[in-house]
C-alpha atoms as a PDB file:
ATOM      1  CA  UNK A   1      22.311 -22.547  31.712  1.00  0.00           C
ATOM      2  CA  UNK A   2      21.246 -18.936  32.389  1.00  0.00           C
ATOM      3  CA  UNK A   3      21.966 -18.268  28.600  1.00  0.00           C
ATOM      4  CA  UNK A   4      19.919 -21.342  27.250  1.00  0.00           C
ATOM      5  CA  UNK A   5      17.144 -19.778  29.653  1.00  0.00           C
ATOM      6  CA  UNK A   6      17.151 -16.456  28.482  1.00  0.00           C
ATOM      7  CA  UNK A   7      16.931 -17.547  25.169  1.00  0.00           C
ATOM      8  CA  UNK A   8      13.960 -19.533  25.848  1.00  0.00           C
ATOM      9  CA  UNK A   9      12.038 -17.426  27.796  1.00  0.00           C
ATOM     10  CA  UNK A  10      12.623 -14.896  24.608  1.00  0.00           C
ATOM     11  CA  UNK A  11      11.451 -17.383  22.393  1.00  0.00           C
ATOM     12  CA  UNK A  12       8.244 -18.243  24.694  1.00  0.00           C
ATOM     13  CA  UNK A  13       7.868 -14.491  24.743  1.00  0.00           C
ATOM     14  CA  UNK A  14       7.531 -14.164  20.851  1.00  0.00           C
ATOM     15  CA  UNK A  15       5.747 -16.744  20.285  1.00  0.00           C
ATOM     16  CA  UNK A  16       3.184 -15.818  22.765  1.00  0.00           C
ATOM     17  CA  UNK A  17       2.856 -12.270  20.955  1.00  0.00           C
ATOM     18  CA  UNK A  18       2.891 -13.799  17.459  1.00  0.00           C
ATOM     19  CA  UNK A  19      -0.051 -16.198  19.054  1.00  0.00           C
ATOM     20  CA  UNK A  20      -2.072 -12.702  20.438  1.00  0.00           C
ATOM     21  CA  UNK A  21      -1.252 -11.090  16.978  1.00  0.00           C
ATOM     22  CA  UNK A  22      -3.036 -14.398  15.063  1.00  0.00           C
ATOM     23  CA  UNK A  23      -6.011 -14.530  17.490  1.00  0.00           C
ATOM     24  CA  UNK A  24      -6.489 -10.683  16.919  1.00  0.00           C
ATOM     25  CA  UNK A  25      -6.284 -10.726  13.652  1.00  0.00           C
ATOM     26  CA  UNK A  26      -8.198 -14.009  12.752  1.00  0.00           C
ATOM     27  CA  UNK A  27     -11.418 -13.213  15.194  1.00  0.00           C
ATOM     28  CA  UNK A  28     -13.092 -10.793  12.496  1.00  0.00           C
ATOM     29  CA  UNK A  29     -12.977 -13.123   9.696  1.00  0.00           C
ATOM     30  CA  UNK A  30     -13.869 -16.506  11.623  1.00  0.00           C
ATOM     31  CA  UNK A  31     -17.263 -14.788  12.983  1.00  0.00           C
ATOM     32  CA  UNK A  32     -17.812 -13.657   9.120  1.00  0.00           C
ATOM     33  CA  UNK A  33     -17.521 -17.110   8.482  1.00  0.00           C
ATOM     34  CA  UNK A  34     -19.753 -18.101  11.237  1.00  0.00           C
ATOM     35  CA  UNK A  35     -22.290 -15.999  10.247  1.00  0.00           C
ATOM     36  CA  UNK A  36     -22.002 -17.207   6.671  1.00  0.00           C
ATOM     37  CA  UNK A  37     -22.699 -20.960   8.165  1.00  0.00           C
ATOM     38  CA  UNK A  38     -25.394 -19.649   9.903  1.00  0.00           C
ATOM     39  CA  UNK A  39     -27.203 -17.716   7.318  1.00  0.00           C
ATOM     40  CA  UNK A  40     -26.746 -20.593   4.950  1.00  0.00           C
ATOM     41  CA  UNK A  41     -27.829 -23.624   7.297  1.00  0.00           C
ATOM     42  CA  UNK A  42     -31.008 -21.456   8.222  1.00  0.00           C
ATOM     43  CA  UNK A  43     -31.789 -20.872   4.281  1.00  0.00           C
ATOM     44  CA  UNK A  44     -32.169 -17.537   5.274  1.00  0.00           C
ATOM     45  CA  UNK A  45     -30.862 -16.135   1.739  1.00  0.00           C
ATOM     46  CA  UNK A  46     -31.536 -18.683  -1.669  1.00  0.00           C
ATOM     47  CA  UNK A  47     -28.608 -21.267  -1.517  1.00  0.00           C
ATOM     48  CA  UNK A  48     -28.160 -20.185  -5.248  1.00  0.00           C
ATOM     49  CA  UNK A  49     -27.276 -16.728  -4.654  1.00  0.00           C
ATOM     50  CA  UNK A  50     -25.060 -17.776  -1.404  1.00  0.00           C
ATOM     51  CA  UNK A  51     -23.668 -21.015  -1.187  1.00  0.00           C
ATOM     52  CA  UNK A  52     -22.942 -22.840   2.554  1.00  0.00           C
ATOM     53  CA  UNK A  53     -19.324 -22.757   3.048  1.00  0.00           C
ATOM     54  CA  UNK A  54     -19.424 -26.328   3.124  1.00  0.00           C
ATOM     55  CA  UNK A  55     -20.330 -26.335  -0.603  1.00  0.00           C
ATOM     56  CA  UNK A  56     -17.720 -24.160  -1.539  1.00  0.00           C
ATOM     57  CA  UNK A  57     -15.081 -25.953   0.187  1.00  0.00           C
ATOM     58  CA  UNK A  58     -16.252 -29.066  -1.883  1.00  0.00           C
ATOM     59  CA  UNK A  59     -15.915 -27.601  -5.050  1.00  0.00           C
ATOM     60  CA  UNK A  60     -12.723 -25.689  -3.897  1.00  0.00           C
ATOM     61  CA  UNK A  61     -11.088 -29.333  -3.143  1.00  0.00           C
ATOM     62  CA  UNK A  62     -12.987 -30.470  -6.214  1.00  0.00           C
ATOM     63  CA  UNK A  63     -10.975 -28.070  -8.491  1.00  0.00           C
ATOM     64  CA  UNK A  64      -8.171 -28.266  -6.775  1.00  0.00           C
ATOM     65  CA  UNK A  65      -7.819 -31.909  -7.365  1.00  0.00           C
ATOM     66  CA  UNK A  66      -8.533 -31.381 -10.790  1.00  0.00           C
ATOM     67  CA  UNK A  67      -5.699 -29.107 -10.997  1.00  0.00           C
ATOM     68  CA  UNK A  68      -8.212 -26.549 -12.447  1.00  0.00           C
ATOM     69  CA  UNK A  69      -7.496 -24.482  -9.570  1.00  0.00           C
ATOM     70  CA  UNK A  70      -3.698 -23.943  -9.507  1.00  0.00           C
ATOM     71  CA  UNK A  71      -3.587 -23.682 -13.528  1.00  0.00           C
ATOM     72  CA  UNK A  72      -5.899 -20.424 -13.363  1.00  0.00           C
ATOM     73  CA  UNK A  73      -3.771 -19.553 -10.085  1.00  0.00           C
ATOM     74  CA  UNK A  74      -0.604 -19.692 -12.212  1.00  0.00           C
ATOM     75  CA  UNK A  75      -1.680 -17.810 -15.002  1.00  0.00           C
ATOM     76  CA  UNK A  76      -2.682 -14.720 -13.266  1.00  0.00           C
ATOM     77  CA  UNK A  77      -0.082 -14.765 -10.986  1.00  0.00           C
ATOM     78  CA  UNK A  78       2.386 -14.748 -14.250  1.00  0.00           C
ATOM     79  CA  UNK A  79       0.653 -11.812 -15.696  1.00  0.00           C
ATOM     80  CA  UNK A  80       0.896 -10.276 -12.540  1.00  0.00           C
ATOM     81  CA  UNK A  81       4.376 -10.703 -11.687  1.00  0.00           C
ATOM     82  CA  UNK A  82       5.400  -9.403 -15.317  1.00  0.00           C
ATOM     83  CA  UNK A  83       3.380  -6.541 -15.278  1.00  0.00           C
ATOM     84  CA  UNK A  84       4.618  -5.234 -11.915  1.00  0.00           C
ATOM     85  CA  UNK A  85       8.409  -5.851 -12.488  1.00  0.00           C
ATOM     86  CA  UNK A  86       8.012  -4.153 -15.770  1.00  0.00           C
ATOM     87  CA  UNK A  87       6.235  -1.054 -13.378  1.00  0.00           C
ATOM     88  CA  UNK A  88       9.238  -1.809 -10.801  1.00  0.00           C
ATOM     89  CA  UNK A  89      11.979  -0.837 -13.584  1.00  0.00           C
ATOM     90  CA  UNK A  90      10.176   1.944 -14.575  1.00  0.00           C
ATOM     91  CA  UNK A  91       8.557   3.929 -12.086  1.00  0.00           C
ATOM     92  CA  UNK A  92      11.350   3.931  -9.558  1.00  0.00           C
ATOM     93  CA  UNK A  93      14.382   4.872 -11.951  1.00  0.00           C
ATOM     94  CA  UNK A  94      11.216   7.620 -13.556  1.00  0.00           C
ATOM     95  CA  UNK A  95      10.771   9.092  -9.771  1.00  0.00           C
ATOM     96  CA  UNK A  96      14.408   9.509  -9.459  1.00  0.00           C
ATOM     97  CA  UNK A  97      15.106  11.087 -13.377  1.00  0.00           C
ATOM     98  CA  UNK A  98      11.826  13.749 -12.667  1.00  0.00           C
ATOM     99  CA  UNK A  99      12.999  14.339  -9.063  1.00  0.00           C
ATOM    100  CA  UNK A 100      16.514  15.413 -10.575  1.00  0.00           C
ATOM    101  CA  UNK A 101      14.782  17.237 -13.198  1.00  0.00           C
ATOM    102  CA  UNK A 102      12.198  19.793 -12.339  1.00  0.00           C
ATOM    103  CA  UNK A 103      11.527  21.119 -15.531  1.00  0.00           C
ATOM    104  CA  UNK A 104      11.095  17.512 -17.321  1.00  0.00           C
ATOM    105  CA  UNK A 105       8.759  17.047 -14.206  1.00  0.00           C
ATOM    106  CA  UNK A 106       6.970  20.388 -15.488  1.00  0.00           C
ATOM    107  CA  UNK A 107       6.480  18.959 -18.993  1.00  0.00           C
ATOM    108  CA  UNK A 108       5.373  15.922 -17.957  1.00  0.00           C
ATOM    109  CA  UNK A 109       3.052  16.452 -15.154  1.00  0.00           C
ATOM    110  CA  UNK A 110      -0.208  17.133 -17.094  1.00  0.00           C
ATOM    111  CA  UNK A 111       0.124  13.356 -19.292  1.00  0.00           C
ATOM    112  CA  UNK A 112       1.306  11.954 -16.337  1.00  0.00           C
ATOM    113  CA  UNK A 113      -1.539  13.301 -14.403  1.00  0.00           C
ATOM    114  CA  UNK A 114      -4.510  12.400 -17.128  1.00  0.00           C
ATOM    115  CA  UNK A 115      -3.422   8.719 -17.165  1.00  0.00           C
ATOM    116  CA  UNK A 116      -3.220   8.352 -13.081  1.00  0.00           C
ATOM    117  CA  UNK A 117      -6.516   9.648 -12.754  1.00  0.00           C
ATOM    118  CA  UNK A 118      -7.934   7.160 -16.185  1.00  0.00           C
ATOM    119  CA  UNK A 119      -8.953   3.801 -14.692  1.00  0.00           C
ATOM    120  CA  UNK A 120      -7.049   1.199 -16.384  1.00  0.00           C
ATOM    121  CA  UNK A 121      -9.937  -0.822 -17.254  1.00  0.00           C
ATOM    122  CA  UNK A 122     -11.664   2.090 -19.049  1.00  0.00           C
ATOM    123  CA  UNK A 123      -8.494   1.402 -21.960  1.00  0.00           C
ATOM    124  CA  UNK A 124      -8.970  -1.831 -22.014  1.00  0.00           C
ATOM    125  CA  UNK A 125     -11.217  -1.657 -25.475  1.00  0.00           C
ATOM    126  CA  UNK A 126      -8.289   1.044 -26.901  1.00  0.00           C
ATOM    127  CA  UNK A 127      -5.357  -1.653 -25.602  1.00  0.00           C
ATOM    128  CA  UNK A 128      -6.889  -4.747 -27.197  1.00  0.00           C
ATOM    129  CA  UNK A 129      -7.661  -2.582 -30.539  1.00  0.00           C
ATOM    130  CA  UNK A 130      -3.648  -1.741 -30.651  1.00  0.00           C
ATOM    131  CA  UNK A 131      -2.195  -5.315 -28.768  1.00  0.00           C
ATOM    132  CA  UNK A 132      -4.567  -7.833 -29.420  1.00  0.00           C
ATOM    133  CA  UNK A 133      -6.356  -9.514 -26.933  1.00  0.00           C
ATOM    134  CA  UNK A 134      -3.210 -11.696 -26.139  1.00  0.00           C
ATOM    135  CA  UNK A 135      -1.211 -11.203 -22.943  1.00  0.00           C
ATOM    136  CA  UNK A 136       0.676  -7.930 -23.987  1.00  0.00           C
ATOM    137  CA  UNK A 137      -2.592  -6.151 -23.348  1.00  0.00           C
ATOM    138  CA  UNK A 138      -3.327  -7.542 -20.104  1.00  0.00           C
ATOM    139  CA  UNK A 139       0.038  -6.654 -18.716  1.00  0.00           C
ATOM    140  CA  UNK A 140       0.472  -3.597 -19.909  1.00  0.00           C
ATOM    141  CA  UNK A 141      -3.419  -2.919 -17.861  1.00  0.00           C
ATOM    142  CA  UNK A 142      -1.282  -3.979 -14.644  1.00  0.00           C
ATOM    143  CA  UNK A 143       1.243  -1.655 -15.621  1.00  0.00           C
ATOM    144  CA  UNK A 144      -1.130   1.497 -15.372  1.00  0.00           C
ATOM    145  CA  UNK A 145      -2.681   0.430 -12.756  1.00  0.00           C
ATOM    146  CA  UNK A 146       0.552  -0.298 -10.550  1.00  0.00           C
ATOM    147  CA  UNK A 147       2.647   2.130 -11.778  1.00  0.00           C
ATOM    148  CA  UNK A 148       1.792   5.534 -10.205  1.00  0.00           C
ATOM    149  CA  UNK A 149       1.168   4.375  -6.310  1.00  0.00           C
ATOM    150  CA  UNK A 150       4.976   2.901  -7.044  1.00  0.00           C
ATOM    151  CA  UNK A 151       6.019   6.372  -8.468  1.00  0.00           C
ATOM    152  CA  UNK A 152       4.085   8.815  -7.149  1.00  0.00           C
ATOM    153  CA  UNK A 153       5.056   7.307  -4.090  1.00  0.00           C
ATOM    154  CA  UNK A 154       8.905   7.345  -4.520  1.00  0.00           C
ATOM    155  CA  UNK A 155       9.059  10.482  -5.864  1.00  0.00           C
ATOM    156  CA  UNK A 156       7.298  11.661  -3.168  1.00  0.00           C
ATOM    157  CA  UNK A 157       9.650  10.086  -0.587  1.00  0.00           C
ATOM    158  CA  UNK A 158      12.607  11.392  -2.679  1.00  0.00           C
ATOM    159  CA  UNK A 159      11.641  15.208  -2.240  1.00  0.00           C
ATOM    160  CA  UNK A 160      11.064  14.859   1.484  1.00  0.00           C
ATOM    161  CA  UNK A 161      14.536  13.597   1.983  1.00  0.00           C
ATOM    162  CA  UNK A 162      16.226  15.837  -0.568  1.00  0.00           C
ATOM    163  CA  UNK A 163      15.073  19.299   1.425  1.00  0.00           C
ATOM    164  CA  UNK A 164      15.986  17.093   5.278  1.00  0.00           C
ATOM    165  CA  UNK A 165      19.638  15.733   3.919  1.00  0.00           C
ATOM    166  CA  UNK A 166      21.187  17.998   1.226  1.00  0.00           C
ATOM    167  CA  UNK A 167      22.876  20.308   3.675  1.00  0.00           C
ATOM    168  CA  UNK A 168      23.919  18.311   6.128  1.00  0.00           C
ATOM    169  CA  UNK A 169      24.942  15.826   3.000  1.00  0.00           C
ATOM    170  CA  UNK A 170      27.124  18.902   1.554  1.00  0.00           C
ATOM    171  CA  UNK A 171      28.660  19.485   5.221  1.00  0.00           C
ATOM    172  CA  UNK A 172      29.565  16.168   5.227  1.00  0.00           C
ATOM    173  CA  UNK A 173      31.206  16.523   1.265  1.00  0.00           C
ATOM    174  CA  UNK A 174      29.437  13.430   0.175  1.00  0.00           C
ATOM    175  CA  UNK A 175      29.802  12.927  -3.395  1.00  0.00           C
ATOM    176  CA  UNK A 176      26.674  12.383  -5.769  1.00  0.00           C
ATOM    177  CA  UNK A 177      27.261   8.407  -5.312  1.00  0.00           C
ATOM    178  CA  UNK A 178      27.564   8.772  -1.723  1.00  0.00           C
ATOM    179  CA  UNK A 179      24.948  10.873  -0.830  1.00  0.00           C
ATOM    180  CA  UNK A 180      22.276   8.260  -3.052  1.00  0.00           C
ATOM    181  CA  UNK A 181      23.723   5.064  -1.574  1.00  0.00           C
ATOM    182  CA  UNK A 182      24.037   6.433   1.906  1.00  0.00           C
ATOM    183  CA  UNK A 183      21.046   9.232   2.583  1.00  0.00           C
ATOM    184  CA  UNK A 184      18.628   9.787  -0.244  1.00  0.00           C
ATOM    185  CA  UNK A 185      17.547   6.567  -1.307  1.00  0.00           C
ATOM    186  CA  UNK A 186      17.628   5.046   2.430  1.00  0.00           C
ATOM    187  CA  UNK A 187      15.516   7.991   3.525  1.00  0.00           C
ATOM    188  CA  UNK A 188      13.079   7.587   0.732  1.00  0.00           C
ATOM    189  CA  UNK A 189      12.465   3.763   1.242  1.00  0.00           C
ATOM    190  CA  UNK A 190       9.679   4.232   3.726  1.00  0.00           C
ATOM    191  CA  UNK A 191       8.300   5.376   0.957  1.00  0.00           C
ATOM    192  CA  UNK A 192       8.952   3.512  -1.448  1.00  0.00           C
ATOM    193  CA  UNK A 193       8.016   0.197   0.218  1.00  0.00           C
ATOM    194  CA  UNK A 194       4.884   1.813   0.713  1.00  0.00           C
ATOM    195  CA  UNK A 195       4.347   1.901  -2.654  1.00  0.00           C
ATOM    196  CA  UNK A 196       5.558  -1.159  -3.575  1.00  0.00           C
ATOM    197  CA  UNK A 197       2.756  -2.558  -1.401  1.00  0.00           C
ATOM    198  CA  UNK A 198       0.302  -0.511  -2.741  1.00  0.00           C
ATOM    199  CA  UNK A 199       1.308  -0.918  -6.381  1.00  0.00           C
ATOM    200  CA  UNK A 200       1.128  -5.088  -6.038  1.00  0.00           C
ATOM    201  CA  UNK A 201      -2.662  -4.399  -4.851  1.00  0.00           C
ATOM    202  CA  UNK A 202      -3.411  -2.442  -7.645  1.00  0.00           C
ATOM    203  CA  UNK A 203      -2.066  -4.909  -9.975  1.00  0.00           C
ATOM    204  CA  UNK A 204      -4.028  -7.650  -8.881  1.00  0.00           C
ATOM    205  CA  UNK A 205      -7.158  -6.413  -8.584  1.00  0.00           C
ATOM    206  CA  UNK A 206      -6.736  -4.841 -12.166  1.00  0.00           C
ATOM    207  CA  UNK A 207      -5.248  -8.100 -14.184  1.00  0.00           C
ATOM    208  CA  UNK A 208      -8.427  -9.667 -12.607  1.00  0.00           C
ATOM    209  CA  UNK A 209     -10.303  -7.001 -14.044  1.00  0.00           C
ATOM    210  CA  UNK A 210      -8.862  -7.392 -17.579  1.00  0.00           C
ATOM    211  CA  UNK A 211      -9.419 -11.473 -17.430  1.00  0.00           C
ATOM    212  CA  UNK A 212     -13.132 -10.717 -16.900  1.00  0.00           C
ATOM    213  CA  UNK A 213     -13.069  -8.635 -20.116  1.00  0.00           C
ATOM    214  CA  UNK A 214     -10.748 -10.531 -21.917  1.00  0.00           C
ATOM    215  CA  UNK A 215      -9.338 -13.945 -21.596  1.00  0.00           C
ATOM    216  CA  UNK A 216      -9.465 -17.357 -22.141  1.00  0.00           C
ATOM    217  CA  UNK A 217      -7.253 -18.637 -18.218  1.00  0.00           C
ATOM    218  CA  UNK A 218      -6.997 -17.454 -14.865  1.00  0.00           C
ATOM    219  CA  UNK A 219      -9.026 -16.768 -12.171  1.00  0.00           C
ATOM    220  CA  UNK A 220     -10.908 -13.783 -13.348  1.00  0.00           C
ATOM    221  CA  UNK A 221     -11.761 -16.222 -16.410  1.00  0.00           C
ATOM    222  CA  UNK A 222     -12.831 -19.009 -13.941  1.00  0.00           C
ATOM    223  CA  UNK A 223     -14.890 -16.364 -12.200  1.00  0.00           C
ATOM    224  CA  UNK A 224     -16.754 -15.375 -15.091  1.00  0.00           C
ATOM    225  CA  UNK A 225     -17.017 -18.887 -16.827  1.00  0.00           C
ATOM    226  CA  UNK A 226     -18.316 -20.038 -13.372  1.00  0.00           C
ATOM    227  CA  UNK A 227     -20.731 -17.308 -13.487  1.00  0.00           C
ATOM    228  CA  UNK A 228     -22.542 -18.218 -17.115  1.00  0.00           C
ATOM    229  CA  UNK A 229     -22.536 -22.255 -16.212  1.00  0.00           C
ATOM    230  CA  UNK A 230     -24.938 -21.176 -12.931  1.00  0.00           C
ATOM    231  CA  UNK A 231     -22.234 -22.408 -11.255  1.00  0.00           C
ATOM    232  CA  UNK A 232     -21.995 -19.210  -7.556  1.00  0.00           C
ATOM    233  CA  UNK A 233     -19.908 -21.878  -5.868  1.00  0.00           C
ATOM    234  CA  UNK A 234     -17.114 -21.662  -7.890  1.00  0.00           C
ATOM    235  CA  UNK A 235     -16.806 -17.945  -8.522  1.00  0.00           C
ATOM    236  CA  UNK A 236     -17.074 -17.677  -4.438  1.00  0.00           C
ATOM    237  CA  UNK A 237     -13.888 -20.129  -5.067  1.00  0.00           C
ATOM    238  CA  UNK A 238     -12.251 -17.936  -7.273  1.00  0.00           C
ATOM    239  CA  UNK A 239     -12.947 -14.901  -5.182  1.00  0.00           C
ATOM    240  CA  UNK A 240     -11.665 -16.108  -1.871  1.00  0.00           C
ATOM    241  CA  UNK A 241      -8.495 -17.405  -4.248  1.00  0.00           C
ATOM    242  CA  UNK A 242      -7.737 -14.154  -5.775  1.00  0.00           C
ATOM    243  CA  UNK A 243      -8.553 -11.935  -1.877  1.00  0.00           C
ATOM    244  CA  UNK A 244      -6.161 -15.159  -0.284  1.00  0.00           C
ATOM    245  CA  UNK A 245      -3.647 -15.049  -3.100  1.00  0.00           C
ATOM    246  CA  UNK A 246      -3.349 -11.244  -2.551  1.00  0.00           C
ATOM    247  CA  UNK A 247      -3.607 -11.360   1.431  1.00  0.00           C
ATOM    248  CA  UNK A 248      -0.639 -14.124   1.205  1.00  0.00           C
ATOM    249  CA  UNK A 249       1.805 -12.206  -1.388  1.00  0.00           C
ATOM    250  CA  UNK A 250       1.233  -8.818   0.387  1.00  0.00           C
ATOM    251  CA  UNK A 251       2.359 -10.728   3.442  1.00  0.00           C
ATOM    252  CA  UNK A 252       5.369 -11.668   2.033  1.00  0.00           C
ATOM    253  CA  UNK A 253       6.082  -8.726   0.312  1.00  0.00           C
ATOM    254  CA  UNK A 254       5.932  -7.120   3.784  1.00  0.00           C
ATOM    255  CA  UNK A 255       7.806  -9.389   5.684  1.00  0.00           C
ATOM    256  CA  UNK A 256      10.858  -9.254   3.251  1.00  0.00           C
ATOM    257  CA  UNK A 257      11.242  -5.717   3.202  1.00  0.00           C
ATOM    258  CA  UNK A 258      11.036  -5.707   7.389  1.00  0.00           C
ATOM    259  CA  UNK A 259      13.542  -8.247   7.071  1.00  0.00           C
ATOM    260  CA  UNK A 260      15.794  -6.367   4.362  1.00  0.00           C
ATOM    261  CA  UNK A 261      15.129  -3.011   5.440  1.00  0.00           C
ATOM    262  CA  UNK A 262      14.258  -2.724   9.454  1.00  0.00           C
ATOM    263  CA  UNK A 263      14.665   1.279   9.643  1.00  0.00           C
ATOM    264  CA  UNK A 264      11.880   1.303   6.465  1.00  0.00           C
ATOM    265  CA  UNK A 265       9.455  -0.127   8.827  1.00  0.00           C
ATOM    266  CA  UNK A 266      10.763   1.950  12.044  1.00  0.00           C
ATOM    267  CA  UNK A 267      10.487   5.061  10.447  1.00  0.00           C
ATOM    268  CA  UNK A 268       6.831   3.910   8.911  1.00  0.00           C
ATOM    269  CA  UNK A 269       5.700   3.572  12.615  1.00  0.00           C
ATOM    270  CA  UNK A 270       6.668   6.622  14.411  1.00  0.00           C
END
């Protein structure tokens, strides 16, 4: 009995905080909305320019019973999750090669450079001249755009470990396998989820980008499409999709890795 009430005054106890957290967090964006309902019922600002939220709901349920809504969803989120594993195998095995390698980090630090500081959107005439306007060009957009907060990032992480770790590694006579599994690559993860999470942000807001310019589905299509019909209602649909789409997948992107890797989130708080 004492057990079975310890565990439920534990479980009262987190879902009380979780409760707190949700109010906290949801105040902010519920008086935005509020405001919005205001503004619009008032016809303070031209109902064309800002629809009620009522209206936008309406077509938001209208689409997504037309399946409209989900299709465009799909699309972009398939880009996206192509482009940013591609960025995942690369950038993270890249980090590691350069931070072994100095001088190939040398050589490579000026092209490098020049292409984290180009926008991604600013080659998207260049990428559709060499890959078409087909899918290869959009993903390889959410590759340049996600690929440098993932490596930059890592490599980062991978330095500040390396100069902590390497004696006390070599006092310890940990091999080269040993010393990755069990103290660079743990010490770097911080880091590296940090990244991660950064690099997903980038590629979303960047495949939308490149489906404005160039595309014929998803929900930077639907925006502009919605946009030349006169239609603000829907692309305020297909903006609060793509901010609640990212919002959502950042969440869960952040609650696997606390799950997966609890001392990457410790250390991240100190």
């Amino acid at each position: 009995m004492p057990a079975s009430y310890s565990k439920a005054r534990s479980f009262a106890a987190r879902l009380s905080g979780a409760t707190t957290l949700a109010v906290r967090r949801s105040w902010v964006p519920t008086l935005i909305v509020l405001v919005w309902a205001i503004v619009s019922h008032l016809e303070l600002v031209n109902s064309y320019l800002i629809p009620s939220p009522g209206t936008v709901l309406e077509d938001a349920l209208q689409l997504i019973s037309a399946g409209t809504l989900q299709r465009h969803l799909a699309v972009s989120l398939g880009r996206v999750f192509v482009g940013y594993s591609l960025t995942v195998l690369g950038a993270i095995p890249l980090a590691l090669f350069l931070h072994h390698s100095p001088r190939w980090f040398d050589r490579l630090s000026i092209p490098l450079s020049f292409l984290r500081v180009t926008p991604p959107l600013a080659l998207i005439p260049i990428l559709i001249l060499w890959l078409g306007i087909g899918e290869a060009s959009k993903v390889a957009i959410i590759v340049l755009a996600s690929f440098f907060p993932v490596f930059v990032n890592a490599h980062d992480g991978l330095h500040r470990v390396e100069g902590r770790w390497r004696e006390l590694s070599r006092s310890l006579e940990l091999n080269w396998y040993e010393f990755h599994r069990f103290v660079l690559l743990p010490g770097a993860l911080p880091q590296i989820v940090s990244g991660l999470r950064i690099g997903f942000g980038y590629a979303w807001r960047a495949l939308i980008g490149a489906e404005i310019f160039a595309a014929a589905s998803g929900l930077g299509y639907l925006i502009v499409d919605s946009q030349e019909m006169a239609r603000i209602d829907r692309v305020f649909v297909g903006i609060l999709a793509i901010g609640i789409t990212g919002l959502t997948f950042d969440a869960i992107l952040d609650r696997l890795t606390t799950r997966s890797f609890p001392w990457a989130t410790a250390v991240e708080e100190q």
